[in-house]
C-alpha atoms as a PDB file:
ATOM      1  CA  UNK A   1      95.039 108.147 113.014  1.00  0.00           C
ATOM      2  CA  UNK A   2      96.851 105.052 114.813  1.00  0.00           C
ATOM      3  CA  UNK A   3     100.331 106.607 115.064  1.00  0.00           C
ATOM      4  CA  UNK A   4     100.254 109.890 112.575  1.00  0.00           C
ATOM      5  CA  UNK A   5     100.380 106.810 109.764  1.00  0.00           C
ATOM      6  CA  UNK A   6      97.552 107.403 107.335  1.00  0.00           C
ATOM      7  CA  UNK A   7      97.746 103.868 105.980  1.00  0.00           C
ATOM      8  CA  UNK A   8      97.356 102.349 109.588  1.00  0.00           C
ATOM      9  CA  UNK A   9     100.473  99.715 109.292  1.00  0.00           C
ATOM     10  CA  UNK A  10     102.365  97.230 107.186  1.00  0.00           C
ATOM     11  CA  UNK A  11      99.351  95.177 105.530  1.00  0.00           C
ATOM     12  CA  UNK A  12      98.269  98.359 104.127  1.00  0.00           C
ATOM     13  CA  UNK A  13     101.668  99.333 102.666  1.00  0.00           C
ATOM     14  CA  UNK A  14     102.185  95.817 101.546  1.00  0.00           C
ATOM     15  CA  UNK A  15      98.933  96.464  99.423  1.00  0.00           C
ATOM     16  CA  UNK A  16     100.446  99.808  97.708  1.00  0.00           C
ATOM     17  CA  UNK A  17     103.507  98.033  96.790  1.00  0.00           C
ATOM     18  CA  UNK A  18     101.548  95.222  95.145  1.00  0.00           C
ATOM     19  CA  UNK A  19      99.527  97.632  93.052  1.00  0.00           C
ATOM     20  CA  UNK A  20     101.999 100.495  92.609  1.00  0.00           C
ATOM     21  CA  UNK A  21     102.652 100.342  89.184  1.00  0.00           C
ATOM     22  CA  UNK A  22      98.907 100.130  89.157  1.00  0.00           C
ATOM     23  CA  UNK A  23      97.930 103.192  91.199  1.00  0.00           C
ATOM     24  CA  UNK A  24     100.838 105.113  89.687  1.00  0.00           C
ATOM     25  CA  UNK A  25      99.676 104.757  86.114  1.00  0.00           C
ATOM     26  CA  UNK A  26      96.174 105.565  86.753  1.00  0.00           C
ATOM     27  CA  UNK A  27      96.959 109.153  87.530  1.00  0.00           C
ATOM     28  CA  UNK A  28     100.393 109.386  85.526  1.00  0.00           C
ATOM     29  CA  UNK A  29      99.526 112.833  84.620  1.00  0.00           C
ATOM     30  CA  UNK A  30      99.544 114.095  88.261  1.00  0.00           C
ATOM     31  CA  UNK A  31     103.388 112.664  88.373  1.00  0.00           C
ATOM     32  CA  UNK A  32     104.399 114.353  85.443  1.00  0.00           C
ATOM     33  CA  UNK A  33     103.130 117.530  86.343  1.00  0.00           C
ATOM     34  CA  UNK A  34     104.351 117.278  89.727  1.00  0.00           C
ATOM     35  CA  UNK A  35     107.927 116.715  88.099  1.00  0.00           C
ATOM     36  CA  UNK A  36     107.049 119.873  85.638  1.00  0.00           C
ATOM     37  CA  UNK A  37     106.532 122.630  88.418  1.00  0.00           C
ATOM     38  CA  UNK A  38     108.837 121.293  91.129  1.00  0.00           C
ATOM     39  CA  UNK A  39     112.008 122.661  89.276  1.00  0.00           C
ATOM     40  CA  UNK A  40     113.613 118.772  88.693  1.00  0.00           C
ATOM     41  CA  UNK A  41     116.590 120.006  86.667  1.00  0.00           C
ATOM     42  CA  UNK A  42     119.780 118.512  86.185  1.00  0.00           C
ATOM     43  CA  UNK A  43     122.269 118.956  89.873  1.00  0.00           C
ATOM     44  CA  UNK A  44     118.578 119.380  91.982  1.00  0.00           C
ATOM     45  CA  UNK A  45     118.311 118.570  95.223  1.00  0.00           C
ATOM     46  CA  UNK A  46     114.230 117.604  95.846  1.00  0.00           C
ATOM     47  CA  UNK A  47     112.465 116.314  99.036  1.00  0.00           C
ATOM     48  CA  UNK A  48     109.505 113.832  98.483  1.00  0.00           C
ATOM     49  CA  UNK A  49     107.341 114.056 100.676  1.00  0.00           C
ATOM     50  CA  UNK A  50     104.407 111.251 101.850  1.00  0.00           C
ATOM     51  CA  UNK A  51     106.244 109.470  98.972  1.00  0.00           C
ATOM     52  CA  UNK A  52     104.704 105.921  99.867  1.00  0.00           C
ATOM     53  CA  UNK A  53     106.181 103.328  97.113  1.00  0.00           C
ATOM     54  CA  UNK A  54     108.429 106.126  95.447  1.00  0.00           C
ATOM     55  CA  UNK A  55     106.746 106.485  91.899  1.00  0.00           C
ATOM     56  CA  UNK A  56     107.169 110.044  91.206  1.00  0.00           C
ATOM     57  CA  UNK A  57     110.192 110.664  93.234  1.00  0.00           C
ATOM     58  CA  UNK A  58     111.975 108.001  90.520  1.00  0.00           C
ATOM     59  CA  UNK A  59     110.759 110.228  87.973  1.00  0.00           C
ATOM     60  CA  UNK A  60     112.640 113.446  89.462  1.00  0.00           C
ATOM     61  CA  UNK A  61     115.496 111.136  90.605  1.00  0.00           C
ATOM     62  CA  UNK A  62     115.917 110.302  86.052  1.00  0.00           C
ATOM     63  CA  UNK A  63     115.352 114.345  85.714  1.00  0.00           C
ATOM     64  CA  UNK A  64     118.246 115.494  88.397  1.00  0.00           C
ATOM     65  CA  UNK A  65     120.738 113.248  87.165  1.00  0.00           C
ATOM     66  CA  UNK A  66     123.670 111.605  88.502  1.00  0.00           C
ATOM     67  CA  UNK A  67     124.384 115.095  90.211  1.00  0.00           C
ATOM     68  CA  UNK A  68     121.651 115.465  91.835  1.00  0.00           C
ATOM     69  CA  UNK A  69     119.593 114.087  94.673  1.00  0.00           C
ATOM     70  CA  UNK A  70     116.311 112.512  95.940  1.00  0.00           C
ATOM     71  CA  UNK A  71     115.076 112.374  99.237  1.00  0.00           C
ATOM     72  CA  UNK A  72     112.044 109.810  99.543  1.00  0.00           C
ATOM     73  CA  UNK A  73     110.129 110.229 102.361  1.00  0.00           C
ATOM     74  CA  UNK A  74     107.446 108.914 104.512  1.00  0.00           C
ATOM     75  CA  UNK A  75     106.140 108.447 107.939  1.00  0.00           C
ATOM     76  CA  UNK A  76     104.706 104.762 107.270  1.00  0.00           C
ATOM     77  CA  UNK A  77     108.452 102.498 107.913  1.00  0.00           C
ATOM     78  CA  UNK A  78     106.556 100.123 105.292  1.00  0.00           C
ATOM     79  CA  UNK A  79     106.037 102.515 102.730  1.00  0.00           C
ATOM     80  CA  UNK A  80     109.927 103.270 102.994  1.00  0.00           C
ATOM     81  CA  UNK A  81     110.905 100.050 103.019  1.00  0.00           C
ATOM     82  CA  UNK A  82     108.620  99.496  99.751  1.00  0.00           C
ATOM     83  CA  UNK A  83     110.093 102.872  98.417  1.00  0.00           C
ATOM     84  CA  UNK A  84     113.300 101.264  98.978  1.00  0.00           C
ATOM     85  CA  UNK A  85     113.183  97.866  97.065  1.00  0.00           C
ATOM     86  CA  UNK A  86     111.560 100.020  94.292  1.00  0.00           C
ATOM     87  CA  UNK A  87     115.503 102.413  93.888  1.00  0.00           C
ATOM     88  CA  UNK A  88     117.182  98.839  94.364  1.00  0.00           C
ATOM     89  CA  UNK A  89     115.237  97.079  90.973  1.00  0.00           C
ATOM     90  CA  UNK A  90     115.631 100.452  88.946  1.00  0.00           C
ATOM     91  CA  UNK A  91     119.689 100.251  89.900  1.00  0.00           C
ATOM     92  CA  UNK A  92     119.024 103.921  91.215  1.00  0.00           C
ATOM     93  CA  UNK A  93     122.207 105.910  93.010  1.00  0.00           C
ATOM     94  CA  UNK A  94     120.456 109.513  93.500  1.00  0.00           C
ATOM     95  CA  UNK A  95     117.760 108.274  95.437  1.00  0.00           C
ATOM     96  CA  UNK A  96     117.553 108.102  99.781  1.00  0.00           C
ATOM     97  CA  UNK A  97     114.583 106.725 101.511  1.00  0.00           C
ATOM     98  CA  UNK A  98     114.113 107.328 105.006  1.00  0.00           C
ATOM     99  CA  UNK A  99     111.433 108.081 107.331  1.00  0.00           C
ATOM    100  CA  UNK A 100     110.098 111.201 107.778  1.00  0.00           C
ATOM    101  CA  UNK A 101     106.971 113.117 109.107  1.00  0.00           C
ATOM    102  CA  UNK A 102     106.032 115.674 106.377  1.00  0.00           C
ATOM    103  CA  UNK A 103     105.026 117.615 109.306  1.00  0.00           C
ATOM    104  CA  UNK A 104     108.311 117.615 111.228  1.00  0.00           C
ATOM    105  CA  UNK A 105     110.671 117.562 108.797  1.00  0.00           C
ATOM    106  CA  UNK A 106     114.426 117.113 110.193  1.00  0.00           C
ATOM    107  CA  UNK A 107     116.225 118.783 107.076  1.00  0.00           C
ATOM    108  CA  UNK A 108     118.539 121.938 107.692  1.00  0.00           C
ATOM    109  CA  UNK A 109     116.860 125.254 106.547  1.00  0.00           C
ATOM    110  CA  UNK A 110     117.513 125.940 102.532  1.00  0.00           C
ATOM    111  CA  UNK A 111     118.587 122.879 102.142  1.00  0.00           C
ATOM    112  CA  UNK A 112     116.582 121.349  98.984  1.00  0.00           C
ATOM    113  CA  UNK A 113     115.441 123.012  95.863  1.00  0.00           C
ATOM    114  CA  UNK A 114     112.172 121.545  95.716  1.00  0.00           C
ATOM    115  CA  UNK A 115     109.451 119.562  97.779  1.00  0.00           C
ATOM    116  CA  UNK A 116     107.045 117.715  96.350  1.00  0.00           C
ATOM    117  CA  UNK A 117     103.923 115.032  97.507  1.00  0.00           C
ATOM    118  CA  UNK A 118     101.565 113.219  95.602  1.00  0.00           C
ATOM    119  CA  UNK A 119      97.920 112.451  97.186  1.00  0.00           C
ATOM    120  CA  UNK A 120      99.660 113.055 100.431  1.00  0.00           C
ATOM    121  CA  UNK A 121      99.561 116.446 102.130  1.00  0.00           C
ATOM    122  CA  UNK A 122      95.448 116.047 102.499  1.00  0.00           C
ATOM    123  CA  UNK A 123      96.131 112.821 104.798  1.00  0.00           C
ATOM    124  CA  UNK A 124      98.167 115.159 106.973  1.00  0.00           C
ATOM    125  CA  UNK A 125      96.226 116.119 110.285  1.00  0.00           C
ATOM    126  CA  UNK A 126      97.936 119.673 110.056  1.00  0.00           C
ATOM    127  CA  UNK A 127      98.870 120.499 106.492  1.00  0.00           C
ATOM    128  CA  UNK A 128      99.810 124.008 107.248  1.00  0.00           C
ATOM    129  CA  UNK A 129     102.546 122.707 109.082  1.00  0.00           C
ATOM    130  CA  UNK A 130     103.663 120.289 106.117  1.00  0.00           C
ATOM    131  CA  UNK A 131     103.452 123.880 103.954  1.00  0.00           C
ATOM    132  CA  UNK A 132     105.747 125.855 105.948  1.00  0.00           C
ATOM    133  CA  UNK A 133     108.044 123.134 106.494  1.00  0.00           C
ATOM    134  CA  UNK A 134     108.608 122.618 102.807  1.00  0.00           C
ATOM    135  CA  UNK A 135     108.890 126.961 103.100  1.00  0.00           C
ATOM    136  CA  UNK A 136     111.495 126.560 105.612  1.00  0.00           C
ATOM    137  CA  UNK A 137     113.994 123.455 103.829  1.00  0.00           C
ATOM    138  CA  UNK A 138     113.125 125.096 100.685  1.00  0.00           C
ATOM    139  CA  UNK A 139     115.980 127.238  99.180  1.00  0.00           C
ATOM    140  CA  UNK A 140     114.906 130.936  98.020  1.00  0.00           C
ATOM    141  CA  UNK A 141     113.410 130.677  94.418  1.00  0.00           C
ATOM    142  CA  UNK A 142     112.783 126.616  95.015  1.00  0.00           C
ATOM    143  CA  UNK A 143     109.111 125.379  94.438  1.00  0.00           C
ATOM    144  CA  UNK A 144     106.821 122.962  96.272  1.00  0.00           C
ATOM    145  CA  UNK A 145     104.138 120.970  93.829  1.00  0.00           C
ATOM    146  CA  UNK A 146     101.689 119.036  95.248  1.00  0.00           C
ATOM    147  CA  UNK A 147      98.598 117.011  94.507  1.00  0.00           C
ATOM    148  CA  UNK A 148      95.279 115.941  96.851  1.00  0.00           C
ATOM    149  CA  UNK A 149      92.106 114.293  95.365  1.00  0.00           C
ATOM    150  CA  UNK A 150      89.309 116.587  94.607  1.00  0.00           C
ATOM    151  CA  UNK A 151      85.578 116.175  96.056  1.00  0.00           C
ATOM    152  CA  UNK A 152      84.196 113.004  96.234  1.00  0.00           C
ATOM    153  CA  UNK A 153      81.421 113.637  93.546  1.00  0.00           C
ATOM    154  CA  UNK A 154      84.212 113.966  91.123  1.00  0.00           C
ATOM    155  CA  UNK A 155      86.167 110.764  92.258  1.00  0.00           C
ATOM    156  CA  UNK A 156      83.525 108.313  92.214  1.00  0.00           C
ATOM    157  CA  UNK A 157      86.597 105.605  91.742  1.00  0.00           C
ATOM    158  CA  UNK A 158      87.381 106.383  95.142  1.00  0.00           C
ATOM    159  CA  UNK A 159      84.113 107.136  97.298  1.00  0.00           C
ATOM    160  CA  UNK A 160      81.922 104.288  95.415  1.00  0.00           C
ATOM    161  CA  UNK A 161      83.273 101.355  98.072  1.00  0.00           C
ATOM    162  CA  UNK A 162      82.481 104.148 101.248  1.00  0.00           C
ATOM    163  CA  UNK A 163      78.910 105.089  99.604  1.00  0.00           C
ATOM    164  CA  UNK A 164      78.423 101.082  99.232  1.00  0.00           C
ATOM    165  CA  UNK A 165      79.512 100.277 102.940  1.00  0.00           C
ATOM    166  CA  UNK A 166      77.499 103.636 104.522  1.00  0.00           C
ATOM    167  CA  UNK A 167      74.484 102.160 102.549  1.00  0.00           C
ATOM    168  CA  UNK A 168      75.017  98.874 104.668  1.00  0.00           C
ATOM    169  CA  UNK A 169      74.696 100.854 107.514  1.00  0.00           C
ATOM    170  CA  UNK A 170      78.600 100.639 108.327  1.00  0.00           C
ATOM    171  CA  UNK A 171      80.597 103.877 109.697  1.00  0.00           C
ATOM    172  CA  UNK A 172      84.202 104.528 109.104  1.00  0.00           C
ATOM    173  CA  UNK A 173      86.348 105.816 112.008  1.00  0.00           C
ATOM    174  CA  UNK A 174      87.689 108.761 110.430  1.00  0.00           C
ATOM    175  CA  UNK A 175      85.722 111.917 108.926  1.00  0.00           C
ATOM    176  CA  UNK A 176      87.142 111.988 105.201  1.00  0.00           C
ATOM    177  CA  UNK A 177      86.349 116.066 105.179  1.00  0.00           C
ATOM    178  CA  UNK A 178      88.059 116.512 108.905  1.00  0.00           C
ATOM    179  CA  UNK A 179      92.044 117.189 109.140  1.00  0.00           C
ATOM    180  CA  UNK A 180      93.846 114.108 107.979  1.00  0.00           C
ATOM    181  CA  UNK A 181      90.752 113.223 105.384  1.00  0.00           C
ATOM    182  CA  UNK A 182      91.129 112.077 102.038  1.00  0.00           C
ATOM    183  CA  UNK A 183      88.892 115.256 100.709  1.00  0.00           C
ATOM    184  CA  UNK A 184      90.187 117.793 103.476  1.00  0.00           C
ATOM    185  CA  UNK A 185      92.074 119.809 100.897  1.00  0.00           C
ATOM    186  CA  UNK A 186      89.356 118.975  97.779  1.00  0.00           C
ATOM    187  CA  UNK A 187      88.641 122.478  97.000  1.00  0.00           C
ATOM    188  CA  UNK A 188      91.182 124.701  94.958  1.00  0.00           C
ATOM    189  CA  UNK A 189      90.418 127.199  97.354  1.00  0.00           C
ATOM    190  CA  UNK A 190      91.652 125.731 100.071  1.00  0.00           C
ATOM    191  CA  UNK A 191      94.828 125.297  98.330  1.00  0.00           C
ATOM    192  CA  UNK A 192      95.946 128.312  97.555  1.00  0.00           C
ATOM    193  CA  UNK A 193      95.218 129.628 100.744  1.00  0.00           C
ATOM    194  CA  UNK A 194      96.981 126.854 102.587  1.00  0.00           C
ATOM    195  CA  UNK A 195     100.379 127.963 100.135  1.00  0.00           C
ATOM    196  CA  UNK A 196      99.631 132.255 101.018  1.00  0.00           C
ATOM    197  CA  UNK A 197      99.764 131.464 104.530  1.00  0.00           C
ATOM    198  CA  UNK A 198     102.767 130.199 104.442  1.00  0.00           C
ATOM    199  CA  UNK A 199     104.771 132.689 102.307  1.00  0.00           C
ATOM    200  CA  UNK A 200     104.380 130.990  98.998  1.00  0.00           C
ATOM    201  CA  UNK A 201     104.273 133.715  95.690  1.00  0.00           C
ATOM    202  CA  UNK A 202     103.528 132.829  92.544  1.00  0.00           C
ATOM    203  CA  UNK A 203     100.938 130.015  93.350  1.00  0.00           C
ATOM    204  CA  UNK A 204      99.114 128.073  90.744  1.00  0.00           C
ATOM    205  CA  UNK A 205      96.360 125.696  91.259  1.00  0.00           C
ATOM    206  CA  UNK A 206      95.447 123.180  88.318  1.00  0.00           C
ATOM    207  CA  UNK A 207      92.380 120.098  88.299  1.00  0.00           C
ATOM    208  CA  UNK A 208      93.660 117.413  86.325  1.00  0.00           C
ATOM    209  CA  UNK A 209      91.537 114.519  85.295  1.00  0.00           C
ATOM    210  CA  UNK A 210      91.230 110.980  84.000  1.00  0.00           C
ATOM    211  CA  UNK A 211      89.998 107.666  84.601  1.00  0.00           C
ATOM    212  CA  UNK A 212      90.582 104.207  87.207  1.00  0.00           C
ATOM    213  CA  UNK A 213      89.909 101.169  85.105  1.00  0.00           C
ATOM    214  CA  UNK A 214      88.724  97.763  86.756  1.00  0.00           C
ATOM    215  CA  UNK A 215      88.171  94.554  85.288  1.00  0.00           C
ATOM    216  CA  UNK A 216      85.000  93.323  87.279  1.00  0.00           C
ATOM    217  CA  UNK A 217      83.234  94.268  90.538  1.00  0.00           C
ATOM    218  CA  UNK A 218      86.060  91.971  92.180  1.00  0.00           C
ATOM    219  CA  UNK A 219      88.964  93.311  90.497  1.00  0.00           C
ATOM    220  CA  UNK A 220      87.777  97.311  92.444  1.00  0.00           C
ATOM    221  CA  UNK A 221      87.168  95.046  95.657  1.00  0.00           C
ATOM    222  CA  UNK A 222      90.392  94.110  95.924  1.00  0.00           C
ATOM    223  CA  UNK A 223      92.494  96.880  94.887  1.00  0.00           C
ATOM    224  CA  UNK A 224      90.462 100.039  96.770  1.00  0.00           C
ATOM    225  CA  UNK A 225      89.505  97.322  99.569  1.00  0.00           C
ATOM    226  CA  UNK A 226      92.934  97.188 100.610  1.00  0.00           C
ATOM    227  CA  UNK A 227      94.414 100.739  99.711  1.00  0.00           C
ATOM    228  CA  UNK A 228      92.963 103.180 102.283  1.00  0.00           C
ATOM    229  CA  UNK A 229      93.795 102.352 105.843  1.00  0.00           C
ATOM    230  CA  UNK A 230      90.285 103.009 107.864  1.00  0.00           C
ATOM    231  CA  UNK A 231      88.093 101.385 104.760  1.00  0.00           C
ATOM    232  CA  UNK A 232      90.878  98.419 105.183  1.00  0.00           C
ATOM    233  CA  UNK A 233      90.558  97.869 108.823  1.00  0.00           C
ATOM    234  CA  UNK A 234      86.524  97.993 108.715  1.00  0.00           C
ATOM    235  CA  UNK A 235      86.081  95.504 106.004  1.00  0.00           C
ATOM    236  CA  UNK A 236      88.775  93.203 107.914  1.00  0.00           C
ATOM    237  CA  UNK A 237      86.551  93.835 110.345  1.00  0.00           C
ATOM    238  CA  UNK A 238      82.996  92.599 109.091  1.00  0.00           C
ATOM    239  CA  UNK A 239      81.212  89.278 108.562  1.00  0.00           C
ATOM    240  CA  UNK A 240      81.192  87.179 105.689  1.00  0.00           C
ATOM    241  CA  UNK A 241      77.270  88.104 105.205  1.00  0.00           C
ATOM    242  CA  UNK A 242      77.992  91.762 106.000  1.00  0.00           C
ATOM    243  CA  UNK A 243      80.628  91.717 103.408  1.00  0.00           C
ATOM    244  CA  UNK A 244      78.621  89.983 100.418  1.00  0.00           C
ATOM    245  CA  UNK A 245      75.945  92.369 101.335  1.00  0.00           C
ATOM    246  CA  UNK A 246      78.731  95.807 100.533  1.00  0.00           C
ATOM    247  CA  UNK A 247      80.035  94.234  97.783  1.00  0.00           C
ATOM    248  CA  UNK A 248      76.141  93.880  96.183  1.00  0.00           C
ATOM    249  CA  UNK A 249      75.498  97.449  96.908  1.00  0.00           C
ATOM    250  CA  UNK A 250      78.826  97.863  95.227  1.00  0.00           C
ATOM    251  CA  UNK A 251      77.925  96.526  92.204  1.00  0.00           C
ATOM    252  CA  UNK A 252      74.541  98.657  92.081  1.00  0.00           C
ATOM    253  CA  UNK A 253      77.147 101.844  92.325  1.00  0.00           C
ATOM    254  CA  UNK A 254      79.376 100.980  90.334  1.00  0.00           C
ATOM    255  CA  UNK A 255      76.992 100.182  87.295  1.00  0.00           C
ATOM    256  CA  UNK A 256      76.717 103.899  85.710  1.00  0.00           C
ATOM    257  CA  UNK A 257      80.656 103.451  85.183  1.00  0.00           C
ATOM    258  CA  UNK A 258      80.242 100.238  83.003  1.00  0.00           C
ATOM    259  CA  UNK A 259      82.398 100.336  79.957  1.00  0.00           C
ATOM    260  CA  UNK A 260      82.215  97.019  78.080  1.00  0.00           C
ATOM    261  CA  UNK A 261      83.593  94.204  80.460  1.00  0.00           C
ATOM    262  CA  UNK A 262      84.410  96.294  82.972  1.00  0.00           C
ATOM    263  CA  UNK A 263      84.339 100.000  84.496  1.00  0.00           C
ATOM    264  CA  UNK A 264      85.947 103.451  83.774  1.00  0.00           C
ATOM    265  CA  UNK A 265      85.807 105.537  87.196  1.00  0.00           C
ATOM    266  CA  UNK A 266      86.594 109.351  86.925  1.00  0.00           C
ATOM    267  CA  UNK A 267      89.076 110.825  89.008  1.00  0.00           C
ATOM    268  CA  UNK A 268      89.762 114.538  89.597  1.00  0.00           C
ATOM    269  CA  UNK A 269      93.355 116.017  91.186  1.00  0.00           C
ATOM    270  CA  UNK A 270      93.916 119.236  92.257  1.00  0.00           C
ATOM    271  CA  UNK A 271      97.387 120.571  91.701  1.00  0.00           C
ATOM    272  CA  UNK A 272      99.301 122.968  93.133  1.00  0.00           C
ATOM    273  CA  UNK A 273     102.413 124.692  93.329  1.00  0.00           C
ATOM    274  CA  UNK A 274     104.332 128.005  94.907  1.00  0.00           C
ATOM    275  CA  UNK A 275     107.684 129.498  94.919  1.00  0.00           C
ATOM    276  CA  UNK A 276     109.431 129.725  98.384  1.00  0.00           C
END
């Protein structure tokens, strides 16, 4: 991980700010649930953490109100910077985005009144310290919510383009199940223990689930081609035969999913939250 960024630089920021209203619809339920359990009430003040564009944290920022506060973070100075022009078009005046490593946070013990991340905490190479940060800034009786992807055999929307690349004989520089992978944190297990070790009570682990739609073989190409950081640098990184060869074993995969025109991928979240 170039950095501690998980998106590996601007271009790949640039490409979550061109599909963010995109990605954040897709799993819309994982925001709203997110705002649910991390105590968004009117006069809150609530720490986003790994908040890339700034989706969810513009959902809290409508909950809080005028009296309260958002803090949109991220360690990826793109991502802020998208986060940023996203609080400027919605006219919001709660909202701060700055950089920040979930890991090494530089907010004031019992200072907010709830953390939360979406899809973030997983990408982390040592989520235990992200969990007893949010512990520490966390004000007694404050909650952190948080969301990862589940295992890969229930997000085929997202492990389709790395089974069609592997197939080609191609190797991504980063273990997806090691610290910092996309499924480290995939089990519910894993979860709750990862909250008890750091002094969470009353934890609660949910799966949520729902669908990625795409228009055509292309249309997945291009949006989960240029999402994830390592699968974006190897493809940038491969021939023009090497690359018509993935994107045929692509369209094998994706075949099953085939729902008129297009494609319906499953995805599967797990959700949690605990009370500081």
């Amino acid at each position: 991980m170039a950095d501690d960024d998980p998106f590996h630089g601007d271009a790949v920021a640039a490409a979550w700010e061109r599909h963010r209203a995109r990605v954040f619809e897709a799993a819309r339920p994982v925001s709203d649930w997110l705002v649910d359990h991390v105590g968004a009430r009117p006069g809150a003040t609530v720490l986003e953490l790994t908040a890339g564009p700034g989706e969810t944290g513009f959902l809290v920022a409508d909950r809080v109100g005028p009296s309260g506060r958002v803090l949109s973070t991220d360690v990826s100075a793109g991502m802020v910077a998208a986060a940023q022009r996203g609080v400027e078009a919605r006219g919001l005046t709660n909202v701060e985005c700055r950089v920040m490593d979930a890991q090494r946070s530089d907010l004031d013990d019992d200072s907010v009144d709830g953390v939360l991340s979406r899809f973030g905490v997983m990408l982390t190479p040592e989520p235990d310290r992200v969990a007893s940060e949010a512990r520490r800034v966390l004000r007694p009786g404050g909650a952190l919510a948080y969301a990862v992807w589940g295992p890969p055999d229930r997000n085929p929307w997202l492990f389709s383009l790395v089974a069609a690349l592997m197939q080609c004989g191609h190797t991504i520089d980063a273990d997806p199940f090691g610290p910092g992978g996309v499924f480290s944190l995939a089990q519910p297990d894993q979860n709750r223990a990862l909250l008890d070790g750091a002094g969470f009570s009353s934890v609660v682990v949910d799966e949520l689930t729902g669908v990625m739609r795409y228009e055509s073989v292309v249309d997945y190409w291009d949006v989960q081609g240029s999402l994830a950081g390592p699968v974006a640098l190897l493809i940038a990184s491969l021939s023009a035969e090497e690359v018509a060869a993935v994107h045929d074993a692509l369209a094998t995969l994706l075949e099953p999913h085939r729902a008129g025109a297009g494609y319906e991928l499953p995805w599967l979240a797990v959700c949690t939250t605990g009370t500081a």
